[in-house]
Every structure is written in C-alpha cells, then in structure tokens.
C-alpha atoms as a PDB file:
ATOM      1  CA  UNK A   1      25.309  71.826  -1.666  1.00  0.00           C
ATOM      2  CA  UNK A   2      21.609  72.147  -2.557  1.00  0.00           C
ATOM      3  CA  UNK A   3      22.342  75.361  -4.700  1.00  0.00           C
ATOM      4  CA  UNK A   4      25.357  73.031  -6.690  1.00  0.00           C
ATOM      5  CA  UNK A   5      22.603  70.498  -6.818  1.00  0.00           C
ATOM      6  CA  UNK A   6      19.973  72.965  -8.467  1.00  0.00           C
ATOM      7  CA  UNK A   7      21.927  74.201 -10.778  1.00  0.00           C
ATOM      8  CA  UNK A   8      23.467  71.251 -11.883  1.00  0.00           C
ATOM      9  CA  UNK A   9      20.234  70.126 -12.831  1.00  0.00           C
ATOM     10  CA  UNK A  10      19.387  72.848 -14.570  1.00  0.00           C
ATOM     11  CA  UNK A  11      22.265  72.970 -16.868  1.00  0.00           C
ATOM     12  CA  UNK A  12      22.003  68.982 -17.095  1.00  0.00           C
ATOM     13  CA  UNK A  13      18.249  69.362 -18.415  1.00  0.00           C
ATOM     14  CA  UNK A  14      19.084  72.135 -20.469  1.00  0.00           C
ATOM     15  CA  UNK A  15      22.041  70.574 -22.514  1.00  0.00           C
ATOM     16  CA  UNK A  16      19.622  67.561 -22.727  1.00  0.00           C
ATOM     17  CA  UNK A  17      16.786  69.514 -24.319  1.00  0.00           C
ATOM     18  CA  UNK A  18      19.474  71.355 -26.596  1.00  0.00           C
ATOM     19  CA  UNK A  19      20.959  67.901 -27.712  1.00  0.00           C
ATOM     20  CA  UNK A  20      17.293  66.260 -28.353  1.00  0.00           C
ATOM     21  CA  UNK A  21      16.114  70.081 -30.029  1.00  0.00           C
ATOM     22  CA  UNK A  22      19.059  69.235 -32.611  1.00  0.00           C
ATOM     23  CA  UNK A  23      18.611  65.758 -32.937  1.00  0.00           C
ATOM     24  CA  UNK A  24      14.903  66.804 -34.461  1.00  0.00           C
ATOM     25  CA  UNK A  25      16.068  69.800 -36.168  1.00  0.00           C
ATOM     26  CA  UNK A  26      18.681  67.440 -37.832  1.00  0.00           C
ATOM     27  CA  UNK A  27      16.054  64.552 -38.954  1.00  0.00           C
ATOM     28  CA  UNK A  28      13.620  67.448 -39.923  1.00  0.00           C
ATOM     29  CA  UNK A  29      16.476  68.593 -41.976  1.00  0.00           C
ATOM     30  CA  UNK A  30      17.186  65.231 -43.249  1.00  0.00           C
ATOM     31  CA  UNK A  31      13.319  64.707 -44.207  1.00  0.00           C
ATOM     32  CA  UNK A  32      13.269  67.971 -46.135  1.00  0.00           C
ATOM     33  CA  UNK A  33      16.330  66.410 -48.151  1.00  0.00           C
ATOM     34  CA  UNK A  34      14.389  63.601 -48.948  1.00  0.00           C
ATOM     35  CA  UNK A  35      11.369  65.569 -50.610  1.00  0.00           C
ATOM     36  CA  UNK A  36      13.496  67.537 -52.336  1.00  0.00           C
ATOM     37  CA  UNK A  37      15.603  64.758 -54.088  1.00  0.00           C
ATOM     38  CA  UNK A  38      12.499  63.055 -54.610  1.00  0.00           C
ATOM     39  CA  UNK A  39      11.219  65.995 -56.498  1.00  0.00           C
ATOM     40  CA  UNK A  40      14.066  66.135 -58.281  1.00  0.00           C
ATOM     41  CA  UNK A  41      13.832  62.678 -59.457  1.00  0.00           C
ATOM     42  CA  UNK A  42      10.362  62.718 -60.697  1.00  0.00           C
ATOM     43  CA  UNK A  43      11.547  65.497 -62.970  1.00  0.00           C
ATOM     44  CA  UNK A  44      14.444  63.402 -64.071  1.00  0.00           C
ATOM     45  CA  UNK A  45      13.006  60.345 -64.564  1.00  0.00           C
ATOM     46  CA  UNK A  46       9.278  59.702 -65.545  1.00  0.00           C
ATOM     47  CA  UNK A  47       8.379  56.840 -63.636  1.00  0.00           C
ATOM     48  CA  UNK A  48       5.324  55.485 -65.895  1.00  0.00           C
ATOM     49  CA  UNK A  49       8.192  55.168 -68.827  1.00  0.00           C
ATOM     50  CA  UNK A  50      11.478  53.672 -66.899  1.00  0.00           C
ATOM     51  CA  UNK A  51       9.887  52.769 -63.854  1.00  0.00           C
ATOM     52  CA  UNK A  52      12.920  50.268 -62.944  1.00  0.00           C
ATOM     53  CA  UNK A  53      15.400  53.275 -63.148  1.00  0.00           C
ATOM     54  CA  UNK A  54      12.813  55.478 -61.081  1.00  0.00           C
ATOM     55  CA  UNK A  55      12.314  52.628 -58.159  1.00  0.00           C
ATOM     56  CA  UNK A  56      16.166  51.802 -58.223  1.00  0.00           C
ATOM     57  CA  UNK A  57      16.949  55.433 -57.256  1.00  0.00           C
ATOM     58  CA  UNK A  58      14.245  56.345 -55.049  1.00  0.00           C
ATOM     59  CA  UNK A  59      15.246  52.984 -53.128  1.00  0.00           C
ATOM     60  CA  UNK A  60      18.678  54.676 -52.861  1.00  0.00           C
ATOM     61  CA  UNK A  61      17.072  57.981 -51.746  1.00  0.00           C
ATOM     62  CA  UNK A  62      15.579  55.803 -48.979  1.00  0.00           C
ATOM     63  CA  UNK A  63      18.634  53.918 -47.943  1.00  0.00           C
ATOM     64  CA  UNK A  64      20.479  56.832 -47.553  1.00  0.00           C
ATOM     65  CA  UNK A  65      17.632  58.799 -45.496  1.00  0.00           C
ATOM     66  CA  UNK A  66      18.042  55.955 -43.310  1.00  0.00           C
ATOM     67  CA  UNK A  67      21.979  55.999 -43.084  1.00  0.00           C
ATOM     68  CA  UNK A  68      21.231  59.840 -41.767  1.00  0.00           C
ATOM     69  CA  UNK A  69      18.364  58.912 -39.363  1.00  0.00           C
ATOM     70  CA  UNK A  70      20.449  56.462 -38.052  1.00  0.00           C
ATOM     71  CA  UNK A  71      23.862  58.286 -37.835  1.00  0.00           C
ATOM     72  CA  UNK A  72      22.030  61.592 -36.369  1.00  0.00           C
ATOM     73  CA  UNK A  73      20.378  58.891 -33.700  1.00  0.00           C
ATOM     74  CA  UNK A  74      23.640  57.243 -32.878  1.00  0.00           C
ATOM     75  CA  UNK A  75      25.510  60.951 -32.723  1.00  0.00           C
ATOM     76  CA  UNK A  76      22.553  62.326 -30.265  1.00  0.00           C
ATOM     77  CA  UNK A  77      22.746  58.941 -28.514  1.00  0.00           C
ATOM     78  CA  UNK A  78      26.530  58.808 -27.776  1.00  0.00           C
ATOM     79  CA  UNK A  79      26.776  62.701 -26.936  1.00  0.00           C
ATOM     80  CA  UNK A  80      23.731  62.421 -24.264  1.00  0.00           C
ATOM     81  CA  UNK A  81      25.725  59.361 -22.399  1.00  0.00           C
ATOM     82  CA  UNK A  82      28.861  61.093 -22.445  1.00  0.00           C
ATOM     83  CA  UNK A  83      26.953  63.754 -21.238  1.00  0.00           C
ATOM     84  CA  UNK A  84      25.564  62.064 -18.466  1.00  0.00           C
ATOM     85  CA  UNK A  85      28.576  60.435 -17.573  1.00  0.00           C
ATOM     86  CA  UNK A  86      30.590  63.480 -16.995  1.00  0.00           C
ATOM     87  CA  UNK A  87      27.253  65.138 -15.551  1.00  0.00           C
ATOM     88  CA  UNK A  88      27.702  61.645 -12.707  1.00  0.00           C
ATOM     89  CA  UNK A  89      31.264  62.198 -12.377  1.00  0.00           C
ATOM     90  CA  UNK A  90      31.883  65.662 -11.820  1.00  0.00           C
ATOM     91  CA  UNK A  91      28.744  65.504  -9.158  1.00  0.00           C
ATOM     92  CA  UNK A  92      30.431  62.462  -7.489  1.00  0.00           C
ATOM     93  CA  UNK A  93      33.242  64.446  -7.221  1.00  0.00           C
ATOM     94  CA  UNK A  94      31.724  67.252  -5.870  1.00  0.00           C
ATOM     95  CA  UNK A  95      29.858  65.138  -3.448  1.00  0.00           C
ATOM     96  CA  UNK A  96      32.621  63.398  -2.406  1.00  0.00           C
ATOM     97  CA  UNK A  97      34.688  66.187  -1.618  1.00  0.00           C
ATOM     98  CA  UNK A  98      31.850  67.717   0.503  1.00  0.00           C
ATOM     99  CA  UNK A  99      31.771  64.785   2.148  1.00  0.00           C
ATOM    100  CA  UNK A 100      35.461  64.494   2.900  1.00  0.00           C
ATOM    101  CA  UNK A 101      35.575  68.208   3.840  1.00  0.00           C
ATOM    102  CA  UNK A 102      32.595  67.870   6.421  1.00  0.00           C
ATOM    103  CA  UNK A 103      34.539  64.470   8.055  1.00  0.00           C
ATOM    104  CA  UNK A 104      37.570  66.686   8.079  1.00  0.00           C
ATOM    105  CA  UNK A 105      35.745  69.440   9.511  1.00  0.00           C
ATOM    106  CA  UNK A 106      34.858  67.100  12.391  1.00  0.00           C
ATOM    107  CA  UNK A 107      38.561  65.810  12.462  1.00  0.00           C
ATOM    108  CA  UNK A 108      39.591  69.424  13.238  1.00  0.00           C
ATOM    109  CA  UNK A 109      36.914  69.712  15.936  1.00  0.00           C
ATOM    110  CA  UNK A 110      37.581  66.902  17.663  1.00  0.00           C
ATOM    111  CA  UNK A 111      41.444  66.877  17.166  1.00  0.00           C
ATOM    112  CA  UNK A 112      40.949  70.405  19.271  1.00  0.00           C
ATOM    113  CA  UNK A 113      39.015  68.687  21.990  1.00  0.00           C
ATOM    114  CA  UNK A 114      41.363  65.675  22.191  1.00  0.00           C
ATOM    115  CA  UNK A 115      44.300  68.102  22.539  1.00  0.00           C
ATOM    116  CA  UNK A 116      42.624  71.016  25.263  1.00  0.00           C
ATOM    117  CA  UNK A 117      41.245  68.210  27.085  1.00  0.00           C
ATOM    118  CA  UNK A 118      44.671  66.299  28.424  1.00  0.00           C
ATOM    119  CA  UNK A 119      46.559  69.681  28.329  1.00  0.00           C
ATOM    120  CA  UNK A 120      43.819  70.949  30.880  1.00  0.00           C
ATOM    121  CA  UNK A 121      43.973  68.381  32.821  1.00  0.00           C
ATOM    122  CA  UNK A 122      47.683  68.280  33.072  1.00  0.00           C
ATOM    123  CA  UNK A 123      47.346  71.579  34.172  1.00  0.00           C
ATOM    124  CA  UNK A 124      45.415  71.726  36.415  1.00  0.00           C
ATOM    125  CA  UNK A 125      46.762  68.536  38.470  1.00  0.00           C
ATOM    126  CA  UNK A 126      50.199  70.829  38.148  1.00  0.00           C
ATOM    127  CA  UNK A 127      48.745  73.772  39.728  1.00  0.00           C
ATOM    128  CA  UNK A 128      47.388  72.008  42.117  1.00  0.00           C
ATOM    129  CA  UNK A 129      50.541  70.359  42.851  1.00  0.00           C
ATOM    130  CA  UNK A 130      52.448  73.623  42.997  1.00  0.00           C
ATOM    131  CA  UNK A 131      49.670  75.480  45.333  1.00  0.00           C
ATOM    132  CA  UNK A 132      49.090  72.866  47.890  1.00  0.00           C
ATOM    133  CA  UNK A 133      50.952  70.851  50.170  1.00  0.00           C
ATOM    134  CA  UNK A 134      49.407  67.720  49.656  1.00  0.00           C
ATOM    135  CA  UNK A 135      49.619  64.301  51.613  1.00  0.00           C
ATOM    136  CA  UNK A 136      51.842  61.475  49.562  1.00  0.00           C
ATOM    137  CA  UNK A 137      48.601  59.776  48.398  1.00  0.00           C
ATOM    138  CA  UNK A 138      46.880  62.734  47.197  1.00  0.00           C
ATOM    139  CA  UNK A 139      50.267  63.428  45.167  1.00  0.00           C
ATOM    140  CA  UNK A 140      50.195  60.300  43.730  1.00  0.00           C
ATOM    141  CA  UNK A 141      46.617  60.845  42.118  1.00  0.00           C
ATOM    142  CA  UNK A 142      47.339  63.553  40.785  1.00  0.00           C
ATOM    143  CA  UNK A 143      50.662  62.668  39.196  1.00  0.00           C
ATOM    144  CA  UNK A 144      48.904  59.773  37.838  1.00  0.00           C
ATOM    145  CA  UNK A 145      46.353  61.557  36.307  1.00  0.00           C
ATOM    146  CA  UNK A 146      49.097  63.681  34.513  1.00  0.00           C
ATOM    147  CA  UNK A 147      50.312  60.188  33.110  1.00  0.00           C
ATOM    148  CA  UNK A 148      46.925  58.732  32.408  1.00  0.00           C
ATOM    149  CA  UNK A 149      46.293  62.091  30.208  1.00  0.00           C
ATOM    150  CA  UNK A 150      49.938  61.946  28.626  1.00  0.00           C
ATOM    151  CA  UNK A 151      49.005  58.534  27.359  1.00  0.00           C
ATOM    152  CA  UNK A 152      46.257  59.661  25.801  1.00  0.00           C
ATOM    153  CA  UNK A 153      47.790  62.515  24.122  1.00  0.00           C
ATOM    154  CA  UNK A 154      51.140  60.006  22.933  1.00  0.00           C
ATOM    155  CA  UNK A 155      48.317  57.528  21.405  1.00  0.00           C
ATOM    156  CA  UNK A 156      46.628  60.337  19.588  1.00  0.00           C
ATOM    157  CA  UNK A 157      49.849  62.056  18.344  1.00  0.00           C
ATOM    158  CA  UNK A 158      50.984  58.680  17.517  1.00  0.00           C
ATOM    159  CA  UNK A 159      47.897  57.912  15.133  1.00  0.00           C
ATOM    160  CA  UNK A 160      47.787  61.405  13.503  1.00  0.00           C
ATOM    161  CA  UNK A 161      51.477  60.590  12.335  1.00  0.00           C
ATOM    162  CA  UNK A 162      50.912  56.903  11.558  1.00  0.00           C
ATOM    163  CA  UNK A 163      48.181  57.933   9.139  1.00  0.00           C
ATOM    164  CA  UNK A 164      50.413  61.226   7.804  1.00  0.00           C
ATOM    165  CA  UNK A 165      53.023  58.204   7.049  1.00  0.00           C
ATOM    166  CA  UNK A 166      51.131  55.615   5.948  1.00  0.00           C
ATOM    167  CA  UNK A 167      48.922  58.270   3.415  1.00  0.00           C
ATOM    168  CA  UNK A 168      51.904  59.503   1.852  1.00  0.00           C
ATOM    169  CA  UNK A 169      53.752  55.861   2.337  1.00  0.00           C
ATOM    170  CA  UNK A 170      56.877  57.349   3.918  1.00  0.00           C
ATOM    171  CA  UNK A 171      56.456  54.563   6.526  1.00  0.00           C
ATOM    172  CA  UNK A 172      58.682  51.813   6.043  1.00  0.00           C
ATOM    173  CA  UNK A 173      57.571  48.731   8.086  1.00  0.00           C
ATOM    174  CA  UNK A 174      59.901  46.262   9.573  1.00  0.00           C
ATOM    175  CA  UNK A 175      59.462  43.109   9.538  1.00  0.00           C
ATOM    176  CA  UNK A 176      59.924  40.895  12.118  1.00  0.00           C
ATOM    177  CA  UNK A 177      58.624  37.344  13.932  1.00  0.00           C
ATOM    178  CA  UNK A 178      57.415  38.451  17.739  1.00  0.00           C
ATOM    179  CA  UNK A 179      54.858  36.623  20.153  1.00  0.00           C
ATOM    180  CA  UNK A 180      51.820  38.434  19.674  1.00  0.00           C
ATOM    181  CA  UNK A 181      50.857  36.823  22.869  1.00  0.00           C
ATOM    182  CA  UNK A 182      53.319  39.250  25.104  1.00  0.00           C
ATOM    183  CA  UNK A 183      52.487  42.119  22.776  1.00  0.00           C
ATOM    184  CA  UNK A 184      49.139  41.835  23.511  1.00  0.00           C
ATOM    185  CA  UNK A 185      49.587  41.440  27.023  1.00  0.00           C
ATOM    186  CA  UNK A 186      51.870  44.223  27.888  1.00  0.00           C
ATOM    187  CA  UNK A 187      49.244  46.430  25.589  1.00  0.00           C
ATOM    188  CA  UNK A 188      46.330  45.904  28.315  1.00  0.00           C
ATOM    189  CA  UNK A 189      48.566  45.508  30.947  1.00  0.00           C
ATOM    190  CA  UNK A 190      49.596  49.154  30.145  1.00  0.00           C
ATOM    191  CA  UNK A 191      45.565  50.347  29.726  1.00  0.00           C
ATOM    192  CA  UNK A 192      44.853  48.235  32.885  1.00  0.00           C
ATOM    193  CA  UNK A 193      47.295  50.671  34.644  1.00  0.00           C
ATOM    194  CA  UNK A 194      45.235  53.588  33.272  1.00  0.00           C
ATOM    195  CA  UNK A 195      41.559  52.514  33.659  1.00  0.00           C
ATOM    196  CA  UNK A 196      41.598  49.588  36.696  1.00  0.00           C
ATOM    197  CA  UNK A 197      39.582  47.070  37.381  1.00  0.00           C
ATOM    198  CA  UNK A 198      38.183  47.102  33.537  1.00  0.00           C
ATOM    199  CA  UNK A 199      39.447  44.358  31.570  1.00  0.00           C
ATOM    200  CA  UNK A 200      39.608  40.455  31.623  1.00  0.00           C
ATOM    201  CA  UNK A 201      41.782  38.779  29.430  1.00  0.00           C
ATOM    202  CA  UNK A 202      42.528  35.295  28.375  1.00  0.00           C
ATOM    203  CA  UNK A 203      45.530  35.155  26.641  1.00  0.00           C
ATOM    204  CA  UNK A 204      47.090  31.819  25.081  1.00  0.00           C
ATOM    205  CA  UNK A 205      50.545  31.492  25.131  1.00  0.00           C
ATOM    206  CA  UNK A 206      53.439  31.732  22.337  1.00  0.00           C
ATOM    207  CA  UNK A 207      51.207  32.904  19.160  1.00  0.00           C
ATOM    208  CA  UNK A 208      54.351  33.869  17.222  1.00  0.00           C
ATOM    209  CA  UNK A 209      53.579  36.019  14.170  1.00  0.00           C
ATOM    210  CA  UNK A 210      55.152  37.665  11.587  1.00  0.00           C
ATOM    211  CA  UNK A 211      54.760  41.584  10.875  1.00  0.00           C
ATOM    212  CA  UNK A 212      55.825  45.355  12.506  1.00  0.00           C
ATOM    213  CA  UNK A 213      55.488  44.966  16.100  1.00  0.00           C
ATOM    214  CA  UNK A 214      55.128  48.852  16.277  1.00  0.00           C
ATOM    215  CA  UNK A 215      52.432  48.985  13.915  1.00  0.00           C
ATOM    216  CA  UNK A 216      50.644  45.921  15.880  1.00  0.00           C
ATOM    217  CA  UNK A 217      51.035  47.476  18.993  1.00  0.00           C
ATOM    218  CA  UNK A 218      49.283  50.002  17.648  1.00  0.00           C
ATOM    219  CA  UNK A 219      46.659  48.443  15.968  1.00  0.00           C
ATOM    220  CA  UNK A 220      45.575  46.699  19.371  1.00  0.00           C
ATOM    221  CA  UNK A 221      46.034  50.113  21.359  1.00  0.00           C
ATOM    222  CA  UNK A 222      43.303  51.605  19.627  1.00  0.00           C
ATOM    223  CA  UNK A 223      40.721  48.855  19.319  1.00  0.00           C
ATOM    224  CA  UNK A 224      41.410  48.681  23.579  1.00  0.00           C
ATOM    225  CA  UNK A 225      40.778  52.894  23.529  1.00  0.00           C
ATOM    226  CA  UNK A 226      37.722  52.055  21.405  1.00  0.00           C
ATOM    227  CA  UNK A 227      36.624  49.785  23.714  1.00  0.00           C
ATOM    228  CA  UNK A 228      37.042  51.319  27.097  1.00  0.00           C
ATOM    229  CA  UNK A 229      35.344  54.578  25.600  1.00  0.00           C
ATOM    230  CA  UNK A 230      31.929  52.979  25.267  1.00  0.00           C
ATOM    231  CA  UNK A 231      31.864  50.855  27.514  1.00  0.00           C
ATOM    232  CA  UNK A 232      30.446  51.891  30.927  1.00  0.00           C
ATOM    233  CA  UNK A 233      32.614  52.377  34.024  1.00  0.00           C
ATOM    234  CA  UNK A 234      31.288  49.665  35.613  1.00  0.00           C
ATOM    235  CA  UNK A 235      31.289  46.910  32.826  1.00  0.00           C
ATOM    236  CA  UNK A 236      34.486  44.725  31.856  1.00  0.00           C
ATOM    237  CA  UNK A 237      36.121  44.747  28.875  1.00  0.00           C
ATOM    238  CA  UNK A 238      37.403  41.334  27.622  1.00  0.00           C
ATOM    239  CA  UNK A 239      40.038  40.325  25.829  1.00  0.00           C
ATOM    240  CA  UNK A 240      41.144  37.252  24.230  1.00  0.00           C
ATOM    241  CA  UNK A 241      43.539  35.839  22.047  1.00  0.00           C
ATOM    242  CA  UNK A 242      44.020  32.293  20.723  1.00  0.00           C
ATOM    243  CA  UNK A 243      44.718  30.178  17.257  1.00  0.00           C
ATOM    244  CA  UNK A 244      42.218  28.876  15.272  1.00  0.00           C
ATOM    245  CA  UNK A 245      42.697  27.006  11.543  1.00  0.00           C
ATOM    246  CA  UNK A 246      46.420  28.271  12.107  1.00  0.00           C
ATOM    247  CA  UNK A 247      45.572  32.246  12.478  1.00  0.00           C
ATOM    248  CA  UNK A 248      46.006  33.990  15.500  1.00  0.00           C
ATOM    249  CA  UNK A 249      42.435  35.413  16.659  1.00  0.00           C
ATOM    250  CA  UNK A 250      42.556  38.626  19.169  1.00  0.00           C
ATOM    251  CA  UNK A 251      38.859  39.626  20.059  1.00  0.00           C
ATOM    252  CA  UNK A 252      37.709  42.367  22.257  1.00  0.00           C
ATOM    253  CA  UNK A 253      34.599  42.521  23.721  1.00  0.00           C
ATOM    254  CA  UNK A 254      33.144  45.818  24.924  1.00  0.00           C
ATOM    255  CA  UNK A 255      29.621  46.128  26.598  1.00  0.00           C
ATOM    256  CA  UNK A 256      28.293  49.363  24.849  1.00  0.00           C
ATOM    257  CA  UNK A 257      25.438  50.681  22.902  1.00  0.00           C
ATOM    258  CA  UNK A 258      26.994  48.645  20.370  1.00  0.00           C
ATOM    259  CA  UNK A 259      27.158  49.531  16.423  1.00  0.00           C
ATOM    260  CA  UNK A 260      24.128  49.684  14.423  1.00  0.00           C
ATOM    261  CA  UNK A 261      24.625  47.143  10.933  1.00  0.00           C
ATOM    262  CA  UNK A 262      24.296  49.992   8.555  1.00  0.00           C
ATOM    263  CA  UNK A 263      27.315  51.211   9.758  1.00  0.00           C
ATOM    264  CA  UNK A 264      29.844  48.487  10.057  1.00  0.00           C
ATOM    265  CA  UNK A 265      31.242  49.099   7.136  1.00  0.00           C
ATOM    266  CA  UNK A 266      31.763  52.722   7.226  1.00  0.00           C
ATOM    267  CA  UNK A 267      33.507  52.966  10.774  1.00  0.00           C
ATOM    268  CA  UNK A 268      36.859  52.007   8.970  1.00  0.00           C
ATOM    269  CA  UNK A 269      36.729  55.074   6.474  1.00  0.00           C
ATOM    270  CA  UNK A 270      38.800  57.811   7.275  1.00  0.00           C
ATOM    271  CA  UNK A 271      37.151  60.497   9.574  1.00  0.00           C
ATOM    272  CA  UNK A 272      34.213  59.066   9.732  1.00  0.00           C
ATOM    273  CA  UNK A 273      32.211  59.198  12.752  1.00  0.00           C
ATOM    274  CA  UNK A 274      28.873  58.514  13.558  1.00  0.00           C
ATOM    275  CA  UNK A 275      26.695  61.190  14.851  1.00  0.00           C
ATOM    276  CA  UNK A 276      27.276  64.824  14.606  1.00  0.00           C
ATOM    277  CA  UNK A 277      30.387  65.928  16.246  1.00  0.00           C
ATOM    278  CA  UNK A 278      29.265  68.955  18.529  1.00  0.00           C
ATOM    279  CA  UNK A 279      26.295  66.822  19.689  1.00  0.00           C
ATOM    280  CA  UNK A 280      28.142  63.005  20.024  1.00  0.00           C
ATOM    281  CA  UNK A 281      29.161  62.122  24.012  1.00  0.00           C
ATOM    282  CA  UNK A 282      32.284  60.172  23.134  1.00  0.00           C
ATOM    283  CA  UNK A 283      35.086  62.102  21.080  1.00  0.00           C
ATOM    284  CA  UNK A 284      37.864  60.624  19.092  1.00  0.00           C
ATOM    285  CA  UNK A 285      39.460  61.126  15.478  1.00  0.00           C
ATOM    286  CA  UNK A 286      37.871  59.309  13.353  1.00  0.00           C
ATOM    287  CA  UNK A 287      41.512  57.607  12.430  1.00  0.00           C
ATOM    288  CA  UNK A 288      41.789  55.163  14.812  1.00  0.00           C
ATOM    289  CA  UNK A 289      39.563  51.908  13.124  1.00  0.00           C
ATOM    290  CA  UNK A 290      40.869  53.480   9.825  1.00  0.00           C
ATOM    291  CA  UNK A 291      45.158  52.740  10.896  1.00  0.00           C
ATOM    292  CA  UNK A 292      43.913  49.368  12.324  1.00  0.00           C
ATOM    293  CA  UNK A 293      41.950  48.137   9.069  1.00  0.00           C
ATOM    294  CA  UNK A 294      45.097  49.748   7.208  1.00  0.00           C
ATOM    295  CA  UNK A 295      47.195  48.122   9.230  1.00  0.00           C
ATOM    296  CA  UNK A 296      45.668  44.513   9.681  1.00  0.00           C
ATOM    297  CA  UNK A 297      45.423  44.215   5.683  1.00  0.00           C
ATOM    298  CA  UNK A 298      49.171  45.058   5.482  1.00  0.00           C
ATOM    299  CA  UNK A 299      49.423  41.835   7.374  1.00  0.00           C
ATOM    300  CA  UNK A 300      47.649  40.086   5.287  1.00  0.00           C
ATOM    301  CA  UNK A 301      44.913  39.521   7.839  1.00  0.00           C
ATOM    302  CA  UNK A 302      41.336  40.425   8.460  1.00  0.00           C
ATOM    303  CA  UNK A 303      39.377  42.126  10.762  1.00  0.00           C
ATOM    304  CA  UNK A 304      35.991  41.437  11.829  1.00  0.00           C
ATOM    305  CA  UNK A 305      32.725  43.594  13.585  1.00  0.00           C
ATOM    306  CA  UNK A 306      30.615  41.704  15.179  1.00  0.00           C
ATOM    307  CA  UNK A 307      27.618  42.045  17.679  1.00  0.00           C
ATOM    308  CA  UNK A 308      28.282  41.610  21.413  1.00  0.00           C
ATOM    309  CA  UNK A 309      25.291  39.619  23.488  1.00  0.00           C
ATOM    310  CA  UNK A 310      23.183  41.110  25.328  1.00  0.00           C
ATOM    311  CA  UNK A 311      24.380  44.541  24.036  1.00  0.00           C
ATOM    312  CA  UNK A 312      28.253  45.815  22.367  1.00  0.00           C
ATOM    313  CA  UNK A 313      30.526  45.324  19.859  1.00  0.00           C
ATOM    314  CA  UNK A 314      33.229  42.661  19.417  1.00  0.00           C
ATOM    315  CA  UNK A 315      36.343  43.267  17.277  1.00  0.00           C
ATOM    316  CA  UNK A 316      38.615  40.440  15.856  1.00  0.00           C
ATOM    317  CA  UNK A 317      41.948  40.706  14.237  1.00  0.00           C
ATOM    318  CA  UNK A 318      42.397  37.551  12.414  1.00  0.00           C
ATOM    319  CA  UNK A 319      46.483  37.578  11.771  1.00  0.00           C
ATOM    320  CA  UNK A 320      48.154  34.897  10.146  1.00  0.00           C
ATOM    321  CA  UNK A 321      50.464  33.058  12.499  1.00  0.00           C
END
C-alpha cells in the first residue's frame, strides 16, 4: 500500500509539472507570436502616418493574444482536474479494495475459527461418549453441548448463505403478517436453552407485523448472539419488545464494554470488525449486524445503536406494525 501510495504521487506530481511546463511553454509561445506580428505590423503600417489603422490592428493583435492566454489557461485548467479526478478515483479504488480484501482476509480467519471450534467440540464430547461409560447426567452434558455447538454452526451457515443470497438477490422473501411477539419469544426461548440463566425479557403481547418471518427470525438471532458474546457470564441480557407511535420496538440490552461512537456506524458494513482479528477475544463474521441492517431496511424499518447505562450497548429494531 505505501509503495502504490509513493508512486502514485510521483507520477501525479510529475504529470502536474508536465501539464504546467506546457501551459508556459504554450503562453511563451503565444508571447513570441505577439512580437512577431507586432513587428510585422510596424513594417506594414507606419504608425505616425495612419495611426488609426496601426492602433485598430495592434488592438486585434491584443485581443487575440488574449483569446490564446485564455484558451491555453482553460485547456491546462480542465486537463489538471480531470487529472486529479481520475488520480482520486483510481486511488479510492485501490484503497477500497485493500480495504475490502483485508476485512475479507479477517472473514476467512475467523470463518476458520467459527467452523474448527464447534467441530472440535462436537468431537470431542463424541469421543468421550464412545470411550466412557458415563452416568445419565454426565451424558446429558455432553449431548447438550453437541447441540449448543450445532446451533452455533446452523446460525453461522445460515448467515454466510443469507448474505450469498441476498448479495446476488437470489433470495426471494415472502411476505407474510405474523406476531412478532411469539417470534421473538420462541427466538430467546431457544438461546435461553443454550446459555441459562442469561436473559430477561419483557415481551408485550400480539405485535402483529408484516414481513419474512425467516428473515426476522434471523435478524433477532444474531443481535441475541451479539449480545450474549460480550456480555459477561454473570450479567443478564434483556430483552424487550413493545409498540410505540404504532411501530413495534424490540431492544436488547447487553452489559459489555460497549461500542465506542466512532464506530457505530461502521459495525453494519460488511466484514467489518473492530480490532485486529488474531489479537480480538470475541470472534464472529463480521456479517451478522450487516444481514440485520440489510434486513430491517427491507422492512422498511430502522435500527438503532445506542449506549447502555452504566456500561453496553442497546440495539433497537424499530419495525412497522
């Protein structure tokens, strides 16, 4: 990046010293024009004897020097800011694409982790399954564990294709008028089964909305994954959903290190992470905020960051009931 970076500017500068070197070469041309129609006129016309004639066409000689100062200054003019332009386009470009191939970079890294961690997991609760006797209990652990880690790998295989989909728009939404209310509670229902004794909810009844209850479901999946991951084990996680000025309002509370302001608006890109990604504690995607923005302004709704008091982050989906 910094050698693109020097040697753009080098060829930038240069073209602009080549462009101004003509420009002067051009009006020093244009000057040596002048003086020599000049000199050609006094030896036409003797100006003592017709000095009308002699002032007429030297004032012509002048106008038309400054038609050619003024044409070589608009030509050197327009050339530099197309110049320029291109010079900030194709460097935006570049940049860009640096950019996107470092987040996807970290997408492949932590894709990798995502994937090895569950698998392990599930295979190691196996083996132990199929190497010990264990008591009924102990059994049951374990074979929960291999659910709890299935989850997570259905979630994350679920929002690699959902973005795949929605990217190339092969997805195809279906519409339909559901109670957001039971959606929402069978959705932390189904993460209070994973991760107990984490979440409080308060969920009004029969907030009917309109939308793709898969997409949704979704949508709320990963903003409770989002929360559970940074908040600590032995803070709660609330939920809440009610209407307000006829929208339906889901918030979720999490008690983490929270998200500084310069970043609230980036954690919806694609890939984007904050942090380094061989060096960050938490792991994830990077895709899961981006489907849920994607997803809540397909429903013609909003969603909101906001600080959580004394310390976390609180996410609202604002859906149109």
């Amino acid at each position: 990046m910094r050698f693109f970076t020097s040697v753009h500017l080098l060829l930038l500068a240069y073209i602009i010293a080549a462009i101004v070197f003509w420009e002067m070469s051009l009006q020093k041309q244009s000057g040596r024009i002048y003086a020599q129609e000049v000199m050609t006129l006094k030896s036409r016309v003797d100006s003592t004897k017709d000095s009308y004639t002699y002032n007429h066409e030297l004032a012509e000689l002048e106008h038309s020097l400054s038609l050619r100062t003024a044409q070589y200054t608009g030509e050197g003019a327009t050339f530099l800011i197309v110049i320029l332009i291109g010079a900030a386009v194709v460097y935006t470009s570049f940049h860009r694409r640096i950019m996107l191939s470092r987040q996807q970079n970290n997408f492949m890294l932590s894709v990798t982790h995502e994937l090895k961690s569950p698998l392990a997991a599930v295979k190691l609760n196996l083996q132990t399954l199929e190497k010990h006797q264990l008591d009924e209990s102990k059994r049951k652990l374990l074979i929960d564990r291999c659910i709890k880690e299935s989850d997570r790998l259905n979630d994350l295989c679920n929002n690699m294709l959902f973005a795949s989909q929605m990217e190339g728009r092969q997805y195809r939404p279906t519409i339909d008028t559901f109670d957001l209310s039971a959606l929402v509670g069978a959705a932390v229902n189904d993460y209070a089964n994973r991760y107990s004794r984490r979440f409080e909810k308060n969920i009004a009844a029969n907030c009917d909305v309109k939308g793709d209850k898969v997409m949704l479901h979704l949508a709320i999946n990963n903003l409770l994954e989002n929360a559970v991951k940074y908040t600590p084990e032995d803070k709660p996680v609330k939920i809440t959903l009610n209407i307000a000025n006829r929208m339906a309002v889901l918030s979720v509370a999490d008690e983490g290190a929270g998200i500084p302001d310069a970043e609230k608006k980036k954690i919806f890109s694609k890939f984007y992470r904050v942090g380094n990604e061989e060096s960050r504690k938490a792991k994830g995607t990077g895709l899961g905020l981006y489907l849920t923005n994607r997803i809540v302004q397909q429903h013609k709704g909003r969603i909101i960051v906001k600080d959580n008091k004394p310390s976390g982050t609180v996410f609202e989906i604002w859906l149109p009931v």
